[in-house]
Protein backbone atom coordinates (compact mmCIF):
# COMPACT_ATOMS: atom_id res chain seq x y z
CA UNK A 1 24.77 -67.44 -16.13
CA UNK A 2 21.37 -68.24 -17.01
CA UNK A 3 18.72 -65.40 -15.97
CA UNK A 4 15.58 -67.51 -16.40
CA UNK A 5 12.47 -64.49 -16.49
CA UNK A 6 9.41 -66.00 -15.10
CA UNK A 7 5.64 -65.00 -16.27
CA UNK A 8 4.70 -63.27 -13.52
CA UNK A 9 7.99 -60.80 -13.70
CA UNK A 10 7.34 -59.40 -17.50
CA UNK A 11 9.17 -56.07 -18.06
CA UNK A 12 7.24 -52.72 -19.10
CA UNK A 13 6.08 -52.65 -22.44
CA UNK A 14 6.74 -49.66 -25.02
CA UNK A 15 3.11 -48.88 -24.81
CA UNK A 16 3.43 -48.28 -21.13
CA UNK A 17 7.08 -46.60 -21.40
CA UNK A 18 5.36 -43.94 -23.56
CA UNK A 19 2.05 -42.96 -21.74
CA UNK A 20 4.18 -42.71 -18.90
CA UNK A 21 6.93 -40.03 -20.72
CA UNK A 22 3.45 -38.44 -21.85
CA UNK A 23 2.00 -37.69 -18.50
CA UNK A 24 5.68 -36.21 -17.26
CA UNK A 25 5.68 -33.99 -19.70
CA UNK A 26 2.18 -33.10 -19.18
CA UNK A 27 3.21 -32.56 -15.76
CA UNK A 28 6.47 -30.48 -17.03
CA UNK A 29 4.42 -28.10 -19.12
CA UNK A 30 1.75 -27.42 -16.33
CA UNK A 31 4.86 -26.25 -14.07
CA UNK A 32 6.21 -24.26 -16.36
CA UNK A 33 3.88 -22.02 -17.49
CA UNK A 34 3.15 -21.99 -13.70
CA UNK A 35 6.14 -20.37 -13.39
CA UNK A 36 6.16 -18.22 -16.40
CA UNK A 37 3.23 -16.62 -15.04
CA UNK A 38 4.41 -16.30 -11.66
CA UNK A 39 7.50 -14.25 -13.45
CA UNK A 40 5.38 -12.24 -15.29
CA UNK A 41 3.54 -11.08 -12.25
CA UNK A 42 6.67 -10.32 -10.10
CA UNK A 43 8.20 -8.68 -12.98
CA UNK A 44 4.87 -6.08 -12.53
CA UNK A 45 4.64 -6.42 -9.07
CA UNK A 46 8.23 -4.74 -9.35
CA UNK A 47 7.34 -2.16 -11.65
CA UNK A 48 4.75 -1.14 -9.55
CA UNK A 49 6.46 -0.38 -6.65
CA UNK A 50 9.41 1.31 -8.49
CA UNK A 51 6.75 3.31 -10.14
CA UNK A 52 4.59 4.00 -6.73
CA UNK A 53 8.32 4.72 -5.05
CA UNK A 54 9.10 7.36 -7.86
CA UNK A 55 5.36 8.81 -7.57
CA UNK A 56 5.96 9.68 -4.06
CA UNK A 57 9.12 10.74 -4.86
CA UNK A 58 8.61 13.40 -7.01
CA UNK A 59 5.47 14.50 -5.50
CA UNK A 60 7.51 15.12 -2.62
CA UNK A 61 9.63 17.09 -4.62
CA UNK A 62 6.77 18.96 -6.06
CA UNK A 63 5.33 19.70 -2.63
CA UNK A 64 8.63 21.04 -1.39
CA UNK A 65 9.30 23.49 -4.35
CA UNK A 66 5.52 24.57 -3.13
CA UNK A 67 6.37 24.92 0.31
CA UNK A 68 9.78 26.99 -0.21
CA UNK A 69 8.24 29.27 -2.85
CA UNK A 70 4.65 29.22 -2.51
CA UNK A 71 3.46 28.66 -5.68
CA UNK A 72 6.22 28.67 -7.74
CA UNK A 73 5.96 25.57 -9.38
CA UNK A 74 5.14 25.60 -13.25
CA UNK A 75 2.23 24.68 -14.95
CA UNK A 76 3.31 21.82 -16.35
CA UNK A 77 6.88 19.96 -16.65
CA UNK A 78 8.13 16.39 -18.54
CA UNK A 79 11.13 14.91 -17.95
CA UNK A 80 12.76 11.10 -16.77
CA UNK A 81 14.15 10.02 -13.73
CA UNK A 82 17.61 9.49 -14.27
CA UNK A 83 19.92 6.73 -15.91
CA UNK A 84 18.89 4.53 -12.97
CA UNK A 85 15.43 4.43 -14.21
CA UNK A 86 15.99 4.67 -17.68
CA UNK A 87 12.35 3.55 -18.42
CA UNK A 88 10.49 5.66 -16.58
CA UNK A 89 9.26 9.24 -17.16
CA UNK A 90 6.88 11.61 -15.63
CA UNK A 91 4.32 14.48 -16.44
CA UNK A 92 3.16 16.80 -14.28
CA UNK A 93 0.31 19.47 -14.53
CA UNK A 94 -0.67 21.74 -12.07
CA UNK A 95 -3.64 23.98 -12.02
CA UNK A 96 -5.92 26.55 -9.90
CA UNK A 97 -8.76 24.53 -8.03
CA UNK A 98 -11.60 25.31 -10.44
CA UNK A 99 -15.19 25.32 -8.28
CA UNK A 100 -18.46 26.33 -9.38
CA UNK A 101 -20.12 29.13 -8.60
CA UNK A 102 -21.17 29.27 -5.27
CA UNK A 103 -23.59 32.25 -5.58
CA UNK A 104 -25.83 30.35 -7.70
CA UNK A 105 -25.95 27.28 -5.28
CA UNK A 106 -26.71 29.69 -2.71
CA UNK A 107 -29.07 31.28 -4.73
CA UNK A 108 -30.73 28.08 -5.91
CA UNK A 109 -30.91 26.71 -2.18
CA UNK A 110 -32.55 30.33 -0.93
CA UNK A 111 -35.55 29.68 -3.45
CA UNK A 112 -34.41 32.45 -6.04
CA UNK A 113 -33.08 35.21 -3.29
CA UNK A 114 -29.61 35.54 -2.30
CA UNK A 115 -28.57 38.28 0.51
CA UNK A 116 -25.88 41.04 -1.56
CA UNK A 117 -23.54 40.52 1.78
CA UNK A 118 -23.81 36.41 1.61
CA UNK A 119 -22.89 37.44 -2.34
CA UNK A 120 -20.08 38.94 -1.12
CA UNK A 121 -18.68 36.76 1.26
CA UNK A 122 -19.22 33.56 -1.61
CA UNK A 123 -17.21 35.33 -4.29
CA UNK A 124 -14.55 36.37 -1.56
CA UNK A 125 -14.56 32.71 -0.98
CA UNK A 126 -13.90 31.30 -4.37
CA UNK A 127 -11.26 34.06 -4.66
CA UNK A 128 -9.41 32.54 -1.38
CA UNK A 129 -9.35 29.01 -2.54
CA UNK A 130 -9.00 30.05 -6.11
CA UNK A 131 -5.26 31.25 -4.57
CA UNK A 132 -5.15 29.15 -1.75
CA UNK A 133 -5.06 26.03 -3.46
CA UNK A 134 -3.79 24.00 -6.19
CA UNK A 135 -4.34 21.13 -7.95
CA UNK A 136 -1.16 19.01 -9.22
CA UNK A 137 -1.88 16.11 -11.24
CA UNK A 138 1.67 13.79 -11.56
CA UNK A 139 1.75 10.92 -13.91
CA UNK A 140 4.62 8.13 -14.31
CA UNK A 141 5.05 5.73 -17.25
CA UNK A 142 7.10 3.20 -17.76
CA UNK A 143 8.13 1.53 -21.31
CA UNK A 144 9.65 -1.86 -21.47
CA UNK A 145 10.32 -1.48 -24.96
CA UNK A 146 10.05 0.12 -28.16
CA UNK A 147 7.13 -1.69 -28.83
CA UNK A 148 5.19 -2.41 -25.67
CA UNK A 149 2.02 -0.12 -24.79
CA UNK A 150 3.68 2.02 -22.09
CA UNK A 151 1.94 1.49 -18.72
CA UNK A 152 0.77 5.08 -17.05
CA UNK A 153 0.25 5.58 -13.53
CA UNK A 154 -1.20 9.11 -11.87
CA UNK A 155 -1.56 10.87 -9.00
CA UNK A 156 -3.96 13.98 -8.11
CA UNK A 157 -3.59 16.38 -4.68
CA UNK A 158 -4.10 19.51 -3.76
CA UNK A 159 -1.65 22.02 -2.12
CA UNK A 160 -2.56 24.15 -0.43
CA UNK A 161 -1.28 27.82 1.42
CA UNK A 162 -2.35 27.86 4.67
CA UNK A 163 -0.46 30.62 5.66
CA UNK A 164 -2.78 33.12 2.75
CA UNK A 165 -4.92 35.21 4.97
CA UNK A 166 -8.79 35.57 3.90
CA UNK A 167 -10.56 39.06 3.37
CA UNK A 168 -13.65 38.84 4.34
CA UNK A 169 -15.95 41.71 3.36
CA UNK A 170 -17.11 43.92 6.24
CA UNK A 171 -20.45 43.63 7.62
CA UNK A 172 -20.87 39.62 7.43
């Protein structure tokens, strides 16, 4: 057999082989780390949730213990969230609503005179919703590892007893 190659059909030179395997992997790496990334940020997107999920979880709990014993929650509590989410703990902190004085925005909004039975009524007020409500403050953090920054997510409400009835000082 003679294969006679003519001029006009000249095979790829090494040159040509080579810029070509360059621009693949060019092309290879740009993927990749496309993909790295998009790993990374479903990895998070999943801790997020779980951690949102577990928020509203033990919120719910929180509320609950509330609800059944009004007010008998304590102050503050730490703990984790079982084996199945061996990563994750919480904090919670829970607190009387703390306002300001009310007299002396009334008494700056009168223009230096405040009525002794308006007085009255305002501290009766902050009393109420000093017992009426409460502030919980629940945080969640996760740790991927030993040495990773742990990543903290919180949550504030209130609760509050709507069933507390309000003295209100006679002759308002």
């Amino acid at each position: 057999m003679n294969c006679k190659v003519s001029p006009s059909h000249k095979g790829l030179t090494l040159i040509e082989v080579i810029m070509a395997m360059a621009i693949m992997s060019g092309v290879v790496f740009v993927i990749q780390k496309g993909m790295g990334s998009s790993i990374k940020r479903l990895s998070l997107s999943r801790q997020k949730i779980t951690v949102t999920q577990l928020l509203q979880t033990k919120m719910l709990e929180l509320e609950s213990i509330y609800k059944e014993g009004k007010r008998k929650i304590p102050e503050q509590d730490s703990g984790d969230f079982g084996s199945d989410f061996k990563n994750y703990k919480y904090v919670f902190v829970a607190q009387e609503l703390e306002l300001p004085d009310l007299s002396s925005i009334a008494l700056a909004a009168g223009g230096g005179t405040l009525n002794e039975d308006l007085a009255k009524f305002l501290e009766s007020l902050t009393n109420y919703l000093k017992q009426s409500v409460m502030e919980v403050k629940l945080t969640v953090s996760y740790q991927r590892n030993a040495t990773a920054e742990p990543l903290s997510y919180s949550l504030s409400t209130y609760f509050v007893d709507y069933d507390r009835e309000m003295n209100i000082p006679l002759g308002i």
